[in-house]
C-alpha atoms as a PDB file:
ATOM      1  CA  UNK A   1    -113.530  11.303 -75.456  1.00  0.00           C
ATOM      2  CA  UNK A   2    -110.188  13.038 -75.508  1.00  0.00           C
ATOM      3  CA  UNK A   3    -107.099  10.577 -76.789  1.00  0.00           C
ATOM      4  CA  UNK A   4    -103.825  12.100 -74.770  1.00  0.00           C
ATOM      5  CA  UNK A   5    -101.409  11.426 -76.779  1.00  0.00           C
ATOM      6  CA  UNK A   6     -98.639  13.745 -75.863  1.00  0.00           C
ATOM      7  CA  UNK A   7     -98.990  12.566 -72.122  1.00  0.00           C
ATOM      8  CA  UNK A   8     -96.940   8.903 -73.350  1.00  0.00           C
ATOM      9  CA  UNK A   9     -93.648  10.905 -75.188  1.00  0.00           C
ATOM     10  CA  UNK A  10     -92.725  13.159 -72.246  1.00  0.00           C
ATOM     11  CA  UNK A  11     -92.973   9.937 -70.388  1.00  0.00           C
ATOM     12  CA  UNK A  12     -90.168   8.461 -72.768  1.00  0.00           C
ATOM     13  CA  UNK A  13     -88.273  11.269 -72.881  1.00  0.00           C
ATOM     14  CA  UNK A  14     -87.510  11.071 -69.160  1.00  0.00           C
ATOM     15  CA  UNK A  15     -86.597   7.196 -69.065  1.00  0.00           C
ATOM     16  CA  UNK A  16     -83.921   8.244 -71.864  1.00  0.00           C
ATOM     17  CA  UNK A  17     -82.747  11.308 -70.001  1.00  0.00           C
ATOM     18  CA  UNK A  18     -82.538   8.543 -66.966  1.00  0.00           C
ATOM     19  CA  UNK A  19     -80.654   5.951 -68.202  1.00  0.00           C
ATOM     20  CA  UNK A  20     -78.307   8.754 -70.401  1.00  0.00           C
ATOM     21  CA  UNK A  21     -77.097   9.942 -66.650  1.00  0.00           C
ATOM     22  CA  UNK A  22     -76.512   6.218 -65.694  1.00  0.00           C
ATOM     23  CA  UNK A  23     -74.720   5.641 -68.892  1.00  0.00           C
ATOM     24  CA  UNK A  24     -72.473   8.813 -68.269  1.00  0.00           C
ATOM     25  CA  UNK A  25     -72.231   8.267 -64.790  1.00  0.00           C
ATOM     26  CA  UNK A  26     -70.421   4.445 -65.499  1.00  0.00           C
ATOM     27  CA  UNK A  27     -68.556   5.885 -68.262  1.00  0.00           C
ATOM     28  CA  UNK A  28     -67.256   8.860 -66.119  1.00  0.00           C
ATOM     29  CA  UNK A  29     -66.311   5.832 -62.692  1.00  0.00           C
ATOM     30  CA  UNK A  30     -64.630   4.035 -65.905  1.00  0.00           C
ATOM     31  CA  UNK A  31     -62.856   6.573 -66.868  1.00  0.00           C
ATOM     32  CA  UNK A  32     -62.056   7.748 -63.253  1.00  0.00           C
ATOM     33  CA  UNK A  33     -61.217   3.940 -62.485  1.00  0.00           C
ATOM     34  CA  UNK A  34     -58.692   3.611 -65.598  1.00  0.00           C
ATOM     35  CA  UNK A  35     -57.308   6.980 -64.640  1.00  0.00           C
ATOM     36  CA  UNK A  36     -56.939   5.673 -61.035  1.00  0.00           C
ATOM     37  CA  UNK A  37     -55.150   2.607 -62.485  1.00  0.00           C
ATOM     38  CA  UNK A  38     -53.026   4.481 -64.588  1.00  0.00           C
ATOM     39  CA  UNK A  39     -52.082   6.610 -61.820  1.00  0.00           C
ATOM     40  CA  UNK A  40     -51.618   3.713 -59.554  1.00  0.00           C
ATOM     41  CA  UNK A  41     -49.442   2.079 -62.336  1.00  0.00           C
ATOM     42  CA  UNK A  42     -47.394   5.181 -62.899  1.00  0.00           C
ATOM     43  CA  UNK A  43     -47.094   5.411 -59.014  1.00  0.00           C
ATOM     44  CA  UNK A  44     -46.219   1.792 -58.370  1.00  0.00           C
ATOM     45  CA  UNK A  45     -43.496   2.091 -61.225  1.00  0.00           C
ATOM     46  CA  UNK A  46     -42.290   5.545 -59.863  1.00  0.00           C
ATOM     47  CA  UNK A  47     -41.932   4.165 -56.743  1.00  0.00           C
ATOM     48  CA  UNK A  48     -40.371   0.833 -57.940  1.00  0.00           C
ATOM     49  CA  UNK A  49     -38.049   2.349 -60.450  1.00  0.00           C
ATOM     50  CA  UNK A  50     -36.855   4.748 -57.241  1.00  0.00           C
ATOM     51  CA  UNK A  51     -36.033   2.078 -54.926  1.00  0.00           C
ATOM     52  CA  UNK A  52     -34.401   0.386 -57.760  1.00  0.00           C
ATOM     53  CA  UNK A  53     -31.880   3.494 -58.314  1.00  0.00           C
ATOM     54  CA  UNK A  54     -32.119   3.783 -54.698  1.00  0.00           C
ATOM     55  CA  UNK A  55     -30.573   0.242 -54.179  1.00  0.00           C
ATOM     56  CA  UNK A  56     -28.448   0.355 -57.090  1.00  0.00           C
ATOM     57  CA  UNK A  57     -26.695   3.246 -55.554  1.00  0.00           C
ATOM     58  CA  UNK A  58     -26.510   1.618 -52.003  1.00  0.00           C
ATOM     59  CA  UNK A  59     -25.431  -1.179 -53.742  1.00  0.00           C
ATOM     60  CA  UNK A  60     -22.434   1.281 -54.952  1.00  0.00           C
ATOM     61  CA  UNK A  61     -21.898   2.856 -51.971  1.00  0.00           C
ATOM     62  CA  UNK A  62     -21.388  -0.688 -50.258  1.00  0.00           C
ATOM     63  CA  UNK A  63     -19.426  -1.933 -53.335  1.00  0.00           C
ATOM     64  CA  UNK A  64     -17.376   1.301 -53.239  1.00  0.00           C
ATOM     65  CA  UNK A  65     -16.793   1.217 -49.727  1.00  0.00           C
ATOM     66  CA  UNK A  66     -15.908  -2.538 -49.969  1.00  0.00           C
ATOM     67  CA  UNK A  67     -13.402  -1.811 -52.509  1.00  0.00           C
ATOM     68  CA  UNK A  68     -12.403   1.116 -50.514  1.00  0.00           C
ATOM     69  CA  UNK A  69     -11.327  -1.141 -47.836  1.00  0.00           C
ATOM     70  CA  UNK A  70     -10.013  -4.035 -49.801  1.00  0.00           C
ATOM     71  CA  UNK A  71      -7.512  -0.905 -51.073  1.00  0.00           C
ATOM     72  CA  UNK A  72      -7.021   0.316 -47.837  1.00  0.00           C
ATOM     73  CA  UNK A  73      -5.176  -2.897 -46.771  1.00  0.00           C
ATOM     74  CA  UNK A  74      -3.353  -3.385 -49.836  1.00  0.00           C
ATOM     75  CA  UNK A  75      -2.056  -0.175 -49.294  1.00  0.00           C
ATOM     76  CA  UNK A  76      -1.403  -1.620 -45.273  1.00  0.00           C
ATOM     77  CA  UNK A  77       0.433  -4.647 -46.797  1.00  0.00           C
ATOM     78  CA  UNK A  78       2.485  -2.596 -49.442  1.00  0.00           C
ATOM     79  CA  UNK A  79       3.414   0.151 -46.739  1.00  0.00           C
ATOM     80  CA  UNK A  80       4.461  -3.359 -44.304  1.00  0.00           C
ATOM     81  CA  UNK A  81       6.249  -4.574 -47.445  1.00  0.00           C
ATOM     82  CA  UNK A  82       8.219  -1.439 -48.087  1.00  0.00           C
ATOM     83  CA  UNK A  83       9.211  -1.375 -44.852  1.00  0.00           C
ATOM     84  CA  UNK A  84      10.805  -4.988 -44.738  1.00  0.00           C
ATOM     85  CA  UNK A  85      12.103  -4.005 -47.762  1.00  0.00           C
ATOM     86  CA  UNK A  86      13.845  -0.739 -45.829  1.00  0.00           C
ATOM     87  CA  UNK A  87      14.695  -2.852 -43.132  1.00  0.00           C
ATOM     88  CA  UNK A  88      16.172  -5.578 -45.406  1.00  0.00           C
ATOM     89  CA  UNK A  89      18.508  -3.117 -47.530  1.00  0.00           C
ATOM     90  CA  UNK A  90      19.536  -1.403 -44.213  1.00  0.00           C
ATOM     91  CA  UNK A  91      20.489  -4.782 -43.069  1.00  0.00           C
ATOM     92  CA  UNK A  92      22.319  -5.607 -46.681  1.00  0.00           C
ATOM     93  CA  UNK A  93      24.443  -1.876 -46.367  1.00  0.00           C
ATOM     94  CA  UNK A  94      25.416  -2.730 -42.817  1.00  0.00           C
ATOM     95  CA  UNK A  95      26.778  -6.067 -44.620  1.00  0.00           C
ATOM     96  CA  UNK A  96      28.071  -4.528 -47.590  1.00  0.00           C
ATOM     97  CA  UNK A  97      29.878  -2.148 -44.894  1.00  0.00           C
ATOM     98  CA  UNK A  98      30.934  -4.396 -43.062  1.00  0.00           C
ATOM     99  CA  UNK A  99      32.380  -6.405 -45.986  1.00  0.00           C
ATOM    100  CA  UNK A 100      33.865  -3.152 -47.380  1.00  0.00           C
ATOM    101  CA  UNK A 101      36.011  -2.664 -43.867  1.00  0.00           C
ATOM    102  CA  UNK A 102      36.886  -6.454 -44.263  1.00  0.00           C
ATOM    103  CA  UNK A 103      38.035  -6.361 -47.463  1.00  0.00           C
ATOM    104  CA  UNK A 104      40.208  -3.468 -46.445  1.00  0.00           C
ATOM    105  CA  UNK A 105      41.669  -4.822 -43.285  1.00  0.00           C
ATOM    106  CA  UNK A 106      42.106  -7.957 -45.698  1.00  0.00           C
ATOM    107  CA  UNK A 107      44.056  -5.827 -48.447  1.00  0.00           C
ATOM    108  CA  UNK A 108      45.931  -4.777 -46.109  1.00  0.00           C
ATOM    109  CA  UNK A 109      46.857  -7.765 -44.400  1.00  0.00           C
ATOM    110  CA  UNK A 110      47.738  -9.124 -48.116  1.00  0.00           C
ATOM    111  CA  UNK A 111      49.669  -6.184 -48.855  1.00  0.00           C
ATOM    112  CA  UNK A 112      51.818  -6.817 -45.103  1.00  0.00           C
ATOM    113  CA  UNK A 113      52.054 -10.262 -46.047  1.00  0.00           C
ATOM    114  CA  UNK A 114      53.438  -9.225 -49.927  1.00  0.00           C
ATOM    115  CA  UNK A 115      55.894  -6.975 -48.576  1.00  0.00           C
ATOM    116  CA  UNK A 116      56.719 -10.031 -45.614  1.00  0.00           C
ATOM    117  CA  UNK A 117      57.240 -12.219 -48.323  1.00  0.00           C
ATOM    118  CA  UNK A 118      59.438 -10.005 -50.389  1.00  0.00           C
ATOM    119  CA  UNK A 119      61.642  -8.806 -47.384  1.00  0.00           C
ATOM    120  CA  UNK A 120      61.638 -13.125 -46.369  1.00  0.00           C
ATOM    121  CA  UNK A 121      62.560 -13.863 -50.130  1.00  0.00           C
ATOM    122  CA  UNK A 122      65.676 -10.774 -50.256  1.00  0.00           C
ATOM    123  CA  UNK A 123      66.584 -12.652 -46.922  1.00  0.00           C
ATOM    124  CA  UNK A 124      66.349 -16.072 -48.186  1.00  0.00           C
ATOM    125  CA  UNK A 125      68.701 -14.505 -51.533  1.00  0.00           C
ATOM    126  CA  UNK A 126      70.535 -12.858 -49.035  1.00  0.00           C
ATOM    127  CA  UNK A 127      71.506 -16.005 -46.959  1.00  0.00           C
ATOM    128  CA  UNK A 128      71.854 -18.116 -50.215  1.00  0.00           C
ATOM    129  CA  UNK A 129      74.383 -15.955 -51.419  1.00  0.00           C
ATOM    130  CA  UNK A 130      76.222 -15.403 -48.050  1.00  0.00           C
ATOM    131  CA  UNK A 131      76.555 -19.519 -48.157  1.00  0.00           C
ATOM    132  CA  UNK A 132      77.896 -19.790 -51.638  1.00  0.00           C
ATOM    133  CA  UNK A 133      80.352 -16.821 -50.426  1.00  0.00           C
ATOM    134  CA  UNK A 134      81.148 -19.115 -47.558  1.00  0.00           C
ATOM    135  CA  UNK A 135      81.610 -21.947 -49.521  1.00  0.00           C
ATOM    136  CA  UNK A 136      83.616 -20.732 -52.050  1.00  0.00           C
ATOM    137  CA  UNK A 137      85.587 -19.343 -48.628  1.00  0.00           C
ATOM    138  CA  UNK A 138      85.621 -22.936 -47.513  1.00  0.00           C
ATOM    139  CA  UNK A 139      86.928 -24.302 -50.980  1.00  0.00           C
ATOM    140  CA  UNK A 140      89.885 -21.828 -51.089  1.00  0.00           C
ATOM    141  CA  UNK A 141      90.976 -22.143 -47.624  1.00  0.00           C
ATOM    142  CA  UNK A 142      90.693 -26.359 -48.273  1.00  0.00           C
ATOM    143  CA  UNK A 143      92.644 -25.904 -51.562  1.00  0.00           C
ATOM    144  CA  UNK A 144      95.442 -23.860 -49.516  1.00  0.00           C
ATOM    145  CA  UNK A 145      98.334 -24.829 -47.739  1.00  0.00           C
ATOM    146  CA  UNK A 146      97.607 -25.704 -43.671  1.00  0.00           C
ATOM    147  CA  UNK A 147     100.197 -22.821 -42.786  1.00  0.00           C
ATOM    148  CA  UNK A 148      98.876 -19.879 -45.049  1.00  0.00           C
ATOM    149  CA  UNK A 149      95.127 -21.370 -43.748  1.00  0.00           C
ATOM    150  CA  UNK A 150      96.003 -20.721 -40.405  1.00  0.00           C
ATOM    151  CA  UNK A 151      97.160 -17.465 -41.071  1.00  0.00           C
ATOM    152  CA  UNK A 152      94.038 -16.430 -43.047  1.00  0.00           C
ATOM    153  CA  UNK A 153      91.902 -18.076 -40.070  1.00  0.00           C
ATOM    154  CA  UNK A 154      93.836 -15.909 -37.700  1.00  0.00           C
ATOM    155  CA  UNK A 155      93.326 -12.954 -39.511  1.00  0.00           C
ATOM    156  CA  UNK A 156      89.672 -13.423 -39.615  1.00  0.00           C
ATOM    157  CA  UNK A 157      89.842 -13.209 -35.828  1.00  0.00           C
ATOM    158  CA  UNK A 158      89.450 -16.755 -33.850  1.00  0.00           C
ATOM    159  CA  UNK A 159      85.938 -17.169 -33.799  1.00  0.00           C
ATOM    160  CA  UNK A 160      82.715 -18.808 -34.582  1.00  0.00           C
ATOM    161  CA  UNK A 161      83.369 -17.854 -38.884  1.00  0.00           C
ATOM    162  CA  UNK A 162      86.526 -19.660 -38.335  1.00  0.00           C
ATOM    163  CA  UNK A 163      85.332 -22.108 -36.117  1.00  0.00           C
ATOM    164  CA  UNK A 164      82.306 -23.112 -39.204  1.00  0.00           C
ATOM    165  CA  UNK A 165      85.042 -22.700 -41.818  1.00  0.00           C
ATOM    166  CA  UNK A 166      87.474 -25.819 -40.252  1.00  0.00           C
ATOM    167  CA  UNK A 167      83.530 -27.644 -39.258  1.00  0.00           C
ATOM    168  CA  UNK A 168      82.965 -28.270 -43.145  1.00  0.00           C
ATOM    169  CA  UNK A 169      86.320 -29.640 -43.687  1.00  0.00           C
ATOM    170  CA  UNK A 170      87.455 -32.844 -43.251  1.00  0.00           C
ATOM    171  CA  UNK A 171      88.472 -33.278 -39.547  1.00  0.00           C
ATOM    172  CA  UNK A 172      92.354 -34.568 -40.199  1.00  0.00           C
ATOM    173  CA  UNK A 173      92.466 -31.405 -43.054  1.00  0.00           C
ATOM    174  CA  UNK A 174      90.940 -29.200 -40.251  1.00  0.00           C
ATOM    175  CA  UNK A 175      93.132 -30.619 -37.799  1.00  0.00           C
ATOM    176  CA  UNK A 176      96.110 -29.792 -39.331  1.00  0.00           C
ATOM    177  CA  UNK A 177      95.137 -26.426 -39.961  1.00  0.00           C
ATOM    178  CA  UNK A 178      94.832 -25.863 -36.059  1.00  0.00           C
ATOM    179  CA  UNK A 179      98.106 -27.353 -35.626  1.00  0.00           C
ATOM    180  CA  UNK A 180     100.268 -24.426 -37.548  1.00  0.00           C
ATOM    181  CA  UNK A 181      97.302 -21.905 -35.175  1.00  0.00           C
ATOM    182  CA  UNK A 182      98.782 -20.242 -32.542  1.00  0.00           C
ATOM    183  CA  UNK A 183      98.376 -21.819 -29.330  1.00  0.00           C
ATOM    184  CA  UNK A 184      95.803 -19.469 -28.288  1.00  0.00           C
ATOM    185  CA  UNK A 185      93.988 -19.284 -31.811  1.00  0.00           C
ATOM    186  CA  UNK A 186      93.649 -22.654 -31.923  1.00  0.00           C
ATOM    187  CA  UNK A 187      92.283 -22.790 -28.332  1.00  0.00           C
ATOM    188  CA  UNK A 188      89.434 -20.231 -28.659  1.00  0.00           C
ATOM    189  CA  UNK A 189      88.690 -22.177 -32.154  1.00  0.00           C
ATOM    190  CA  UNK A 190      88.509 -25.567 -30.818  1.00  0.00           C
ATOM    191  CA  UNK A 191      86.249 -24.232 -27.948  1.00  0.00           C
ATOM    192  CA  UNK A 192      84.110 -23.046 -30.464  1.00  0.00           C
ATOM    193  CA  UNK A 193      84.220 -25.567 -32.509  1.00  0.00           C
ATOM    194  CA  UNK A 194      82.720 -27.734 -29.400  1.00  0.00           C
ATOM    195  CA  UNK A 195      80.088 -25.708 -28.682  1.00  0.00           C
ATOM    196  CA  UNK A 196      78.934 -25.736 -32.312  1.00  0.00           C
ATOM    197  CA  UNK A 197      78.834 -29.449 -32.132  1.00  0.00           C
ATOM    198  CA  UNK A 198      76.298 -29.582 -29.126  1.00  0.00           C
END
């Protein structure tokens, strides 16, 4: 009998050809699977790291705008501010105007007053004067005679100087003085010399 012993390798050779194309088809779904998780990795980080930038930049954009309006009302406050302030130095001219015009009626007034009180005090210097005259009048007609007093007195005119002449003298000195008047003299004198006494 015949041995067949090339019938049992080809046999072999098929079980290894078999489990080669099992073996390369796992290796190849490995490698296809690691690829996929790569790629699902790569895509899950894409993704991720673009809504992160995504949201960081919304998260400007809100930021921004917030800021944005915080400035927009400090600007509102400062522009309400600066117009107090307007209205407040308006209102501080219109006094310092108004204090300017009173200070200038005021300098005026002072400056009336001044020349009152200057025209009051040559008046006052004035009068003194006038009543030393008159008393040093008084004194010399006293220290005269009655008869060349009446004569002076009558020369003066008979009336209210002579009159206030004989009033500061001693009544019987004045008296006497009337007596050497003439009749009529002495009458408008004495008449005055009454109606100074009421």
């Amino acid at each position: 009998m015949e041995k067949r012993p090339l019938a049992a390798p080809p046999q072999k050779k098929e079980k290894e050809k078999g489990g080669g194309a099992v073996l390369t088809l796992v290796l190849l779904l490995l490698i296809l699977a690691l690829l996929g998780g790569f790629a699902y990795c790569y895509m899950n980080d894409y993704f991720g790291v673009r809504s992160a930038i995504v949201h960081f930049f919304i998260t400007q954009d809100e930021q921004y705008e917030s800021s944005l309006a915080q400035l927009e009302e400090r600007m509102a406050q400062l522009e309400a501010w600066e117009t107090t302030l307007e209205e407040r130095e308006a209102t501080l001219n219109a006094v310092d105007e108004a204090q300017k015009k009173q200070q200038t009626k005021l300098d005026a007034r002072s400056a009336e007053l001044d020349e009152q009180t200057s025209s009051l005090n040559s008046r006052i210097t004035s009068f003194d004067n006038r009543v030393a005259e008159f008393d040093k009048i008084v004194e010399t007609i006293k220290g005269m005679d009655p008869k060349n007093a009446a004569a002076m007195l009558e020369k003066m005119g008979p009336n209210r100087d002579a009159a206030a002449i004989l009033a500061q003298m001693e009544p019987k000195d004045a008296a006497a003085i009337l007596d050497e008047m003439s009749t009529e003299a002495a009458r408008i004198v004495t008449q005055q010399l009454i109606a100074m006494s009421r």
